[in-house]
Protein backbone atom coordinates (compact mmCIF):
# COMPACT_ATOMS: atom_id res chain seq x y z
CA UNK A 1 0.00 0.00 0.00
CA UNK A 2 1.57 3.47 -1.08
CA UNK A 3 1.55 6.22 1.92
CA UNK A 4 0.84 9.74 0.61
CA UNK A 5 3.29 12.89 0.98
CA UNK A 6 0.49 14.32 2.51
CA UNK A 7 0.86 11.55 5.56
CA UNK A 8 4.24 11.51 5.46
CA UNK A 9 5.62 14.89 4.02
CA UNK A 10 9.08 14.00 3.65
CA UNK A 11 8.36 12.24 0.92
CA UNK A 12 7.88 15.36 -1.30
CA UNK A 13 11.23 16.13 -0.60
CA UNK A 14 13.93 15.63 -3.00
CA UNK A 15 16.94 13.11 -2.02
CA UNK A 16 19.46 15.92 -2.11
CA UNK A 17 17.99 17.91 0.74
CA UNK A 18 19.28 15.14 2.81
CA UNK A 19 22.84 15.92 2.10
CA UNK A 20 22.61 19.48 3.07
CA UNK A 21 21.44 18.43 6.18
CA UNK A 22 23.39 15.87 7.21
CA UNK A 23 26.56 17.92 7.98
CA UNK A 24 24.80 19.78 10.57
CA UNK A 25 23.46 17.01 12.56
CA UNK A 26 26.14 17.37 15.30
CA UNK A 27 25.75 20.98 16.17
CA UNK A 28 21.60 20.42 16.04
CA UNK A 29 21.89 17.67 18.83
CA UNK A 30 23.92 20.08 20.72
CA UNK A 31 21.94 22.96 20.62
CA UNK A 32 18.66 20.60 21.20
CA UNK A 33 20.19 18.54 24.13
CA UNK A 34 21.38 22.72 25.66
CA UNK A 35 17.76 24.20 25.15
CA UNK A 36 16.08 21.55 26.36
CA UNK A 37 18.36 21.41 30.07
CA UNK A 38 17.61 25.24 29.62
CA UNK A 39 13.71 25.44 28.81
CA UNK A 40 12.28 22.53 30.44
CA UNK A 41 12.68 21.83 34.58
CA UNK A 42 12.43 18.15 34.82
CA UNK A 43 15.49 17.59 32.20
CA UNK A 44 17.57 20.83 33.44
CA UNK A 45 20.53 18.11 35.25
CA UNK A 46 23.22 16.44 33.52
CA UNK A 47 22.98 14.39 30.77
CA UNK A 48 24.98 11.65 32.89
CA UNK A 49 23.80 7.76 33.50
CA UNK A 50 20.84 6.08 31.86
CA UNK A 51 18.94 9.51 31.86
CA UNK A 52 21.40 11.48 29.93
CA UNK A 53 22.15 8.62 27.60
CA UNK A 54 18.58 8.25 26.88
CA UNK A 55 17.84 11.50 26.01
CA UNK A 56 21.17 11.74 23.58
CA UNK A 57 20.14 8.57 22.41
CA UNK A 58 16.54 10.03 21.03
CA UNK A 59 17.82 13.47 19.84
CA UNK A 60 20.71 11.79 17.83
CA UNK A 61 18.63 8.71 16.37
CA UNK A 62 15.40 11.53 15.47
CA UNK A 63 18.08 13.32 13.54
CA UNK A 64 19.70 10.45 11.46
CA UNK A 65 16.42 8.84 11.40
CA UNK A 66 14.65 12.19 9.91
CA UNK A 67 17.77 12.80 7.08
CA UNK A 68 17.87 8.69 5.95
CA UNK A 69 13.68 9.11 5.73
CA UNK A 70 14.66 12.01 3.09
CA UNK A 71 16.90 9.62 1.21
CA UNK A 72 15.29 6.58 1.11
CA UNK A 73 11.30 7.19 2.16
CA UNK A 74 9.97 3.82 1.69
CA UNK A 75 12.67 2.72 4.35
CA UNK A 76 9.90 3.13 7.08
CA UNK A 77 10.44 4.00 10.93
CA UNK A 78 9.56 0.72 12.53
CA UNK A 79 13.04 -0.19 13.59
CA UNK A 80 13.84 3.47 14.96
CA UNK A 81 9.92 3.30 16.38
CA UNK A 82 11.31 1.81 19.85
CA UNK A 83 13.76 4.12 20.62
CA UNK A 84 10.66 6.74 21.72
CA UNK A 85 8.44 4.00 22.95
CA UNK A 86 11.14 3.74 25.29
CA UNK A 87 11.82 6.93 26.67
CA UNK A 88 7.86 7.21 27.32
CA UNK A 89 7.54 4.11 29.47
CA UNK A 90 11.15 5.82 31.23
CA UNK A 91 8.74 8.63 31.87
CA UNK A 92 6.04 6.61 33.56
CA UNK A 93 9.13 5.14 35.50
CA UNK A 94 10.34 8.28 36.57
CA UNK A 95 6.75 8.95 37.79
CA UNK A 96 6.21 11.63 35.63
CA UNK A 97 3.43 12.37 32.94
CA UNK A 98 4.14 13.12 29.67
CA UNK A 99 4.13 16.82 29.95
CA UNK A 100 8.11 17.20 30.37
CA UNK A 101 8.82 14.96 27.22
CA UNK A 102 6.01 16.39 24.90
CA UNK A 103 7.37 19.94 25.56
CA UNK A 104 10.99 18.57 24.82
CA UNK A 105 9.83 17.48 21.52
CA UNK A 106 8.63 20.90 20.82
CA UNK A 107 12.05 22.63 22.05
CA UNK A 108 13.81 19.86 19.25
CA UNK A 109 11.29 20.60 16.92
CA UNK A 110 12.12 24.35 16.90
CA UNK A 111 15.78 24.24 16.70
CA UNK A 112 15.87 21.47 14.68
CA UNK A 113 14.07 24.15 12.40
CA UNK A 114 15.90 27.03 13.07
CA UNK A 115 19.10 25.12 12.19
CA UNK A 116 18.05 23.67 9.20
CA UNK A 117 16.09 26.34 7.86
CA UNK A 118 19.26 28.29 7.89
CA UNK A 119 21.49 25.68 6.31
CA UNK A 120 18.43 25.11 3.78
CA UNK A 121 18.73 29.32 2.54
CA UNK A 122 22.69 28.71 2.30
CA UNK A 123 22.76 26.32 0.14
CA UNK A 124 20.23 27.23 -1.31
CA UNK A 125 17.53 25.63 -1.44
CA UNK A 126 14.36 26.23 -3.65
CA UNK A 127 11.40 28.03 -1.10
CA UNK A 128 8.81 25.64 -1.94
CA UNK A 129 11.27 22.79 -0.99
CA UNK A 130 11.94 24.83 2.08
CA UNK A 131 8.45 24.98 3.42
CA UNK A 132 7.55 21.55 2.57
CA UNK A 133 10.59 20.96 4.39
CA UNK A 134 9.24 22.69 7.45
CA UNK A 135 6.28 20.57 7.46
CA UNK A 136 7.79 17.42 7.60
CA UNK A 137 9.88 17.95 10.23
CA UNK A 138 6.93 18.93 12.60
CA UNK A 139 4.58 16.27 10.98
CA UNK A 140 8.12 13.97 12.24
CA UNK A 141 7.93 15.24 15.24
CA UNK A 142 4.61 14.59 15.80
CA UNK A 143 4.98 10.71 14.80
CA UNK A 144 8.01 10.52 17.67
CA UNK A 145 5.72 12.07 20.07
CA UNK A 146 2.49 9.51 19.22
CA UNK A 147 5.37 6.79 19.95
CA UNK A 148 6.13 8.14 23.36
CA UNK A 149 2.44 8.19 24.42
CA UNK A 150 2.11 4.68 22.59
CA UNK A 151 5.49 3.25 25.00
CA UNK A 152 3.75 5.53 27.98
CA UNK A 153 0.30 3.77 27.71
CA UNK A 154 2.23 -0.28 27.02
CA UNK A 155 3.92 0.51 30.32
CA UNK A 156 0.67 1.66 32.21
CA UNK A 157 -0.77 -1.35 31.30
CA UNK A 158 1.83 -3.48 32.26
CA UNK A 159 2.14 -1.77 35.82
CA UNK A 160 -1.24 -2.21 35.67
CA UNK A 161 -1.05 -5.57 35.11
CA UNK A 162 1.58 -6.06 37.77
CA UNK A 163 -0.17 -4.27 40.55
CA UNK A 164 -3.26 -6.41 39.66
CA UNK A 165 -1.72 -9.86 40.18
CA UNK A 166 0.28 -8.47 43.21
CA UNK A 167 -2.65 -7.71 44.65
CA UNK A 168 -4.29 -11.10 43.84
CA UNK A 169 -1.57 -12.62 45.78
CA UNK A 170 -1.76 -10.39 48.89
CA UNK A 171 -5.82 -10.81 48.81
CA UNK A 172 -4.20 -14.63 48.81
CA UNK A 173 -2.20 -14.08 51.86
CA UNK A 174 -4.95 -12.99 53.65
CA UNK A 175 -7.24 -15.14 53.30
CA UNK A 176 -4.93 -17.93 54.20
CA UNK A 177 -6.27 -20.30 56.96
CA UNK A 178 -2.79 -20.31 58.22
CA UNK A 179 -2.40 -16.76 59.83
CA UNK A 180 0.00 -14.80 58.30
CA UNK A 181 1.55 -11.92 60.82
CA UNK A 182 1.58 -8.21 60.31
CA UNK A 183 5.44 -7.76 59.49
CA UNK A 184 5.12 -10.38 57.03
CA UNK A 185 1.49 -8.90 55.61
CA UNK A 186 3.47 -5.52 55.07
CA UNK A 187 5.76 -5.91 52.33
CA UNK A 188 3.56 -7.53 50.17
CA UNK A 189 1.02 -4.91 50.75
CA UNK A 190 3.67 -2.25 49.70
CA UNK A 191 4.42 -4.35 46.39
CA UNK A 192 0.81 -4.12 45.36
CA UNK A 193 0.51 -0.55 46.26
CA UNK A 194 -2.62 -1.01 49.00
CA UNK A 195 -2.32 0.38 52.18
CA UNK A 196 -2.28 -2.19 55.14
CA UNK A 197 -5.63 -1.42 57.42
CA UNK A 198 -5.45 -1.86 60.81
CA UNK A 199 -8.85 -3.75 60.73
CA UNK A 200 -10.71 -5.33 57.46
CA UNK A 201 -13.72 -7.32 56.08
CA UNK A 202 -14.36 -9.58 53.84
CA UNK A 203 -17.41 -9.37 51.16
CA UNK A 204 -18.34 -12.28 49.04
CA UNK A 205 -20.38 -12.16 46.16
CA UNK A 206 -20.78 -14.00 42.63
CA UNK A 207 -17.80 -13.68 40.77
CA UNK A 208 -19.61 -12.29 37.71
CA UNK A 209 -20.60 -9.58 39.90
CA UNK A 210 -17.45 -8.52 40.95
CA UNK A 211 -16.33 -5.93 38.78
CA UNK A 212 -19.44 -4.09 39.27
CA UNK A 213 -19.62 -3.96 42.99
CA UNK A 214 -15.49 -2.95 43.24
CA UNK A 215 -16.31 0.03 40.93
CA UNK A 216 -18.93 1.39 43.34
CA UNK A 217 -16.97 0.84 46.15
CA UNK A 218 -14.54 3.73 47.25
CA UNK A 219 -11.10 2.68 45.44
CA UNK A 220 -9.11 1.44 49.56
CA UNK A 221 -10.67 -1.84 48.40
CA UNK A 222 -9.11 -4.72 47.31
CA UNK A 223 -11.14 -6.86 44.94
CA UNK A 224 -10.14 -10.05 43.24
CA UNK A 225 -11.34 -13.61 42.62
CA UNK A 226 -11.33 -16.27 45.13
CA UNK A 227 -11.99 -20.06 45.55
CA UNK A 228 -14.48 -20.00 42.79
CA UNK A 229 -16.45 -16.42 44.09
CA UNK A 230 -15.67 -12.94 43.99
CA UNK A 231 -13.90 -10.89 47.21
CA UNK A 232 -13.20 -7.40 48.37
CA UNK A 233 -11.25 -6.95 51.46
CA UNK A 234 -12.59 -3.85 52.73
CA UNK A 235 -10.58 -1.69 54.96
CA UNK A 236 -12.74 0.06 57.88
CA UNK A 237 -16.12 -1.16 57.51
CA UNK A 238 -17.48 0.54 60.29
CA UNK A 239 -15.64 4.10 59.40
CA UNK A 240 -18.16 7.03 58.98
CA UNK A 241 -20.25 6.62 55.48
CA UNK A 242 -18.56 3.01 54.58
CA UNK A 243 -21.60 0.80 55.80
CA UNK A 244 -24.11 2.41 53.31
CA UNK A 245 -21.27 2.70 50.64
CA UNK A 246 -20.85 -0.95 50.78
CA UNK A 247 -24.93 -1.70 51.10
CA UNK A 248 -25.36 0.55 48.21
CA UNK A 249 -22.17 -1.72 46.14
CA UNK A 250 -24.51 -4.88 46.51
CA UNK A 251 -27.85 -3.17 45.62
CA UNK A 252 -29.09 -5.37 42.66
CA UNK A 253 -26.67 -7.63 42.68
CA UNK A 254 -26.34 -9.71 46.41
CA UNK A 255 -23.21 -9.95 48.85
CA UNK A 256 -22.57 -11.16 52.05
CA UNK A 257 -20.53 -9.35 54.43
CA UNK A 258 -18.29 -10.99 56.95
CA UNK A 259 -17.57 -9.54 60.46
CA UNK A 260 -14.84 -6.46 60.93
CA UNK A 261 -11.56 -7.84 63.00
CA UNK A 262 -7.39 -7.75 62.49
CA UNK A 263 -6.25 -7.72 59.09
CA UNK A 264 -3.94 -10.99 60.04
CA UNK A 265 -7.44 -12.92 61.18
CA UNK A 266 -9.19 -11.90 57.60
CA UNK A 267 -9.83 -15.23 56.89
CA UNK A 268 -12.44 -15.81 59.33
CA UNK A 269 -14.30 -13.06 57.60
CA UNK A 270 -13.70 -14.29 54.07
CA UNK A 271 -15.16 -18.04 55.77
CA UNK A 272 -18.16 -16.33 57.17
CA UNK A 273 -18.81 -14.28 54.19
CA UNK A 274 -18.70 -17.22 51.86
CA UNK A 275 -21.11 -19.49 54.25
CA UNK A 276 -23.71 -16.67 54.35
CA UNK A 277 -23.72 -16.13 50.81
CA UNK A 278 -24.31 -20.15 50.25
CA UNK A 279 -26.95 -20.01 52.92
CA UNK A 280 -29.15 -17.20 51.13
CA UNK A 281 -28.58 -19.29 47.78
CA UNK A 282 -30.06 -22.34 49.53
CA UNK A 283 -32.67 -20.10 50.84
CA UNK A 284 -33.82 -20.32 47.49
CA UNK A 285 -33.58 -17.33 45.66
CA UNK A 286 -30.16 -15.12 45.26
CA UNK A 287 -29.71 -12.08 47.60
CA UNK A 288 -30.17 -8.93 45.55
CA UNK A 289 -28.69 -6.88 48.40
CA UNK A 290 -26.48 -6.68 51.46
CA UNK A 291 -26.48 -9.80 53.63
CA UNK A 292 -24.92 -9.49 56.83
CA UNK A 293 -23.20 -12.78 57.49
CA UNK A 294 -23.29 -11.83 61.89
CA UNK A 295 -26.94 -11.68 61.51
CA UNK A 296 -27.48 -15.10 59.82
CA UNK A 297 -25.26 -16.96 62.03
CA UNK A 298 -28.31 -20.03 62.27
CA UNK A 299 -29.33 -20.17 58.59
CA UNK A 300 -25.12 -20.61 57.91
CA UNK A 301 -25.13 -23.09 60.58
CA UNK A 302 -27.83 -25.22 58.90
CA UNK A 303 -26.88 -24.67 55.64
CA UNK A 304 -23.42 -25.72 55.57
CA UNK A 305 -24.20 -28.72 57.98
CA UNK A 306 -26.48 -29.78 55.68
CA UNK A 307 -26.02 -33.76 56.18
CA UNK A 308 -26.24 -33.68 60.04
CA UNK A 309 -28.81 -31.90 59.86
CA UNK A 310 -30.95 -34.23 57.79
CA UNK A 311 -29.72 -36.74 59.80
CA UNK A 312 -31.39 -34.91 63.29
CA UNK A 313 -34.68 -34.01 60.96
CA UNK A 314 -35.12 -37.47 59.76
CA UNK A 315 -34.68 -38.38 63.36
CA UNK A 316 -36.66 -35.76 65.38
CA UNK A 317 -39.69 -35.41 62.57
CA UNK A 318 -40.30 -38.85 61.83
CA UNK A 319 -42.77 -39.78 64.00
CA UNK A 320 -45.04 -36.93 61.98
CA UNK A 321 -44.61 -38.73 58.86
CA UNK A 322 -47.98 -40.93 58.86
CA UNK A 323 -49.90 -37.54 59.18
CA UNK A 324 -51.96 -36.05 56.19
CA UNK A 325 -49.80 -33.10 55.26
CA UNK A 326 -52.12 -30.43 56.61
CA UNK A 327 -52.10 -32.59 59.57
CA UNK A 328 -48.83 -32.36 59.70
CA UNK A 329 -47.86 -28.75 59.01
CA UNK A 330 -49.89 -28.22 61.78
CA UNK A 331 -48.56 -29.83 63.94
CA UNK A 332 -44.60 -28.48 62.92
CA UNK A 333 -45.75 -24.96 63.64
CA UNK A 334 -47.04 -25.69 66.69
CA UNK A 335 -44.02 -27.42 67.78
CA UNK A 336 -41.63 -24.75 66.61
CA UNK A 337 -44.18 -22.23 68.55
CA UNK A 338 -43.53 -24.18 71.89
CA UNK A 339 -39.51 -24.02 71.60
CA UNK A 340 -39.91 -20.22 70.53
CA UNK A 341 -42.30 -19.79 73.35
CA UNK A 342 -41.01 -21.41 76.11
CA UNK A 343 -44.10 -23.90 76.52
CA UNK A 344 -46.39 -20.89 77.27
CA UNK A 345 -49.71 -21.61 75.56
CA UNK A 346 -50.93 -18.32 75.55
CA UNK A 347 -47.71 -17.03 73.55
CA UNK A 348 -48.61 -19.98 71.33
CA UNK A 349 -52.14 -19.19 70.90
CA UNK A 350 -51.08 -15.34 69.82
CA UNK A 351 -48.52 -17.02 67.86
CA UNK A 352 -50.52 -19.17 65.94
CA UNK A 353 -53.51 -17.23 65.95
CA UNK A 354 -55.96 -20.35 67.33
CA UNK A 355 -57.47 -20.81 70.62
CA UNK A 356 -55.64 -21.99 73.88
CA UNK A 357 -57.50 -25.08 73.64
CA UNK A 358 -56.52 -26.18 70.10
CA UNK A 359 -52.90 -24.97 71.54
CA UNK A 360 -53.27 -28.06 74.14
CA UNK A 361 -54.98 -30.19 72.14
CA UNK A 362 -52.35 -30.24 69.61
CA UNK A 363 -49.14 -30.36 72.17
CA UNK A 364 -51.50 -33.70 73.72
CA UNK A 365 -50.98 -35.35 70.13
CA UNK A 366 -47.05 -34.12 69.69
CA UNK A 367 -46.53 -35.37 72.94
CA UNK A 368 -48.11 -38.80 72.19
CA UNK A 369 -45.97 -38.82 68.61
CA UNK A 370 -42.64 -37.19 69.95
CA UNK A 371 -42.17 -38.67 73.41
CA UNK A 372 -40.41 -36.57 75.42
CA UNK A 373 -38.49 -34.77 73.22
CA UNK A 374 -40.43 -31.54 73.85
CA UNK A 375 -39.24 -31.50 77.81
CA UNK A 376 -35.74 -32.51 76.76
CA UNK A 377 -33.16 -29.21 76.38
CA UNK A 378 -31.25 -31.46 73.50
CA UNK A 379 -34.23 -32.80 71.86
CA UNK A 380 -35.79 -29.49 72.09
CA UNK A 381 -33.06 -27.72 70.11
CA UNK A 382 -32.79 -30.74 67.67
CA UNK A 383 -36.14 -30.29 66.88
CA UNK A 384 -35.81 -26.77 66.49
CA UNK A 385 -33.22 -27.01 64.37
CA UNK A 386 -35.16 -29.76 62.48
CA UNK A 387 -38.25 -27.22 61.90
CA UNK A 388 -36.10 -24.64 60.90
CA UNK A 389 -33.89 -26.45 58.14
CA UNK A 390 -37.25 -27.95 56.89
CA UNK A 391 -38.52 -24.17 56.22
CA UNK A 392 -41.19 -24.18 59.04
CA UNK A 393 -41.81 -20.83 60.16
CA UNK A 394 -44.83 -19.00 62.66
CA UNK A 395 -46.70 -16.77 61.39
């Protein structure tokens, strides 16, 4: 595919040109290398070291670059290309934004001009030649700039990158079942660039849903996928504005939150988190908002002791299995109603909304199919527990 001279201007130029400008080459990278320690701050130090090699590097390679482009066009830039990728991702290294090096460029750009503008009228050379000339070295300039901001935005993404998996690994650390102390917490928090809280908890949520909820949580988080879900360590739960910040994160979308404690005990948290999240899933429909994992420490306890569990219901509610099933449910609220109640048929009467009497005519036939399982304390809580993992609720 041809490139135009109006994309690439120095192809308009005749071969020629090139040798006028050649023999000037050292005294422009001297003059550019002196305005630019003189006009721009950041570079105004001495071109010793990596730093002062880099920067002679890219004014002397722009220069022999720019005259071999006017020889031989169709040579192309893709091997010089690098040279300016490089000094933008030194720029990002240096912590610095572009600013310094894009106003560099313009500093070379202007007594690159003046310099061979002047050589250009001695030679001479024709004035249309001269201001095509003119507009190739800016439009040149221009294409070593876009590569700067091309090697600027590579290394973002690869510090990105970096910072994203050293954060995975510190989220790792935390959640560790084998506590992992402060001092040793500390560096690895500095290497993924996340300040170390002095207490933390742990939100669970679907995995799919993670990306969402991290973005509308305030950006001390740390977020990452976990054992098959998604977690964000967040730092100071209870700090002023953070518990509606975080109930406003799940809105739509479901999380469990585990309880607030030392950052070297996060895995607790994380374990909590997780259960209560399971334990709303089992519920039977997916939370669509904030579940706090402290207040559903029984549904967690039933739901991931699911086995045992069956085990005490198929125990504790067989006897009620050669009722109709009306028969039955009645009879399952009305036991739950006596553990809630303490025995008191009155409470169970309100409870229930019947009479006293059908209150004590139903505990007669429990009693009759249970045994004595009602005045036991362990077969009273077994059969709670039975009730409530079966779904049995009072009204």
């Amino acid at each position: 595919m041809t490139t135009s001279a109006r994309a690439e201007p120095w192809r308009s130029l005749p071969a020629d040109v090139a040798d006028v400008i050649a023999p000037e080459l050292p005294g422009i990278t001297e003059d550019i290398l002196d305005s630019i320690a003189a006009e721009v701050p950041e570079y105004a130090r001495p071109l010793e070291g990596s730093f002062g090699r880099g920067v002679r590097t890219g004014v002397t390679e722009a220069l022999a670059q720019f005259v071999e482009l006017i020889r031989d066009p169709d040579r192309g830039r893709e091997r010089g290309r690098e040279v300016y990728r490089a000094l933008g991702r030194g720029e990002l290294r240096q912590g610095r934004t572009l600013d310094a090096l894009q106003a560099a460029y313009r500093v070379g750009a202007r007594v690159a001009w003046r310099r061979i503008a002047r050589a250009a009228r001695e030679a001479p050379v024709d004035p249309e030649v001269l201001s095509a000339l003119a507009e190739a070295i800016f439009a040149y300039i221009d294409e070593l700039s876009a590569d700067s901001v091309e090697g600027y935005a590579q290394a973002q993404s690869e510090l990105e990158g970096e910072r994203q998996r050293r954060r995975r690994e510190l989220l790792a650390m935390l959640l560790s079942e084998v506590p992992v102390a402060r001092a040793d917490l500390e560096p690895a928090a500095a290497l993924a660039a996340w300040s170390l809280p002095r207490s933390a908890a742990a939100l669970a949520c679907n995995e799919g849903d993670l990306g969402r909820i991290a973005r509308r949580l305030p950006a001390d988080v740390l977020a990452a996928p976990h054992q098959g879900a998604g977690c964000v360590v967040i730092p100071d739960p209870g700090g002023p504005g953070r518990g509606t910040a975080i109930a406003a994160a799940a809105d739509g979308l479901g999380a469990a939150l585990g309880p607030s404690g030392q950052v070297a005990k996060l895995a607790a948290s994380w374990s909590l988190a997780r259960a209560a999240l399971r334990a709303a899933d089992a519920a039977g429909a997916a939370p669509t908002e904030l579940v706090m994992a402290e207040d559903r420490l029984a549904e967690v306890l039933v739901s991931e002791n699911r086995v045992l569990i069956e085990r005490i219901a198929a125990r504790r509610l067989r006897p009620l299995g050669t009722l109709s099933p009306a028969a039955r449910t009645r009879l399952e609220k009305t036991a739950l109603a006596y553990v809630q109640q303490h025995g008191n048929a009155a409470a169970m009467a309100r409870a229930l909304h019947v009479h006293p009497q059908t209150v004590r005519y139903r505990l007669s036939r429990l009693r009759k199919l249970l045994g004595g399982s009602l005045d036991d304390p362990d077969g009273r809580f077994e059969l709670e527990v039975a009730l409530r993992a079966s779904g049995v609720t009072v009204p």
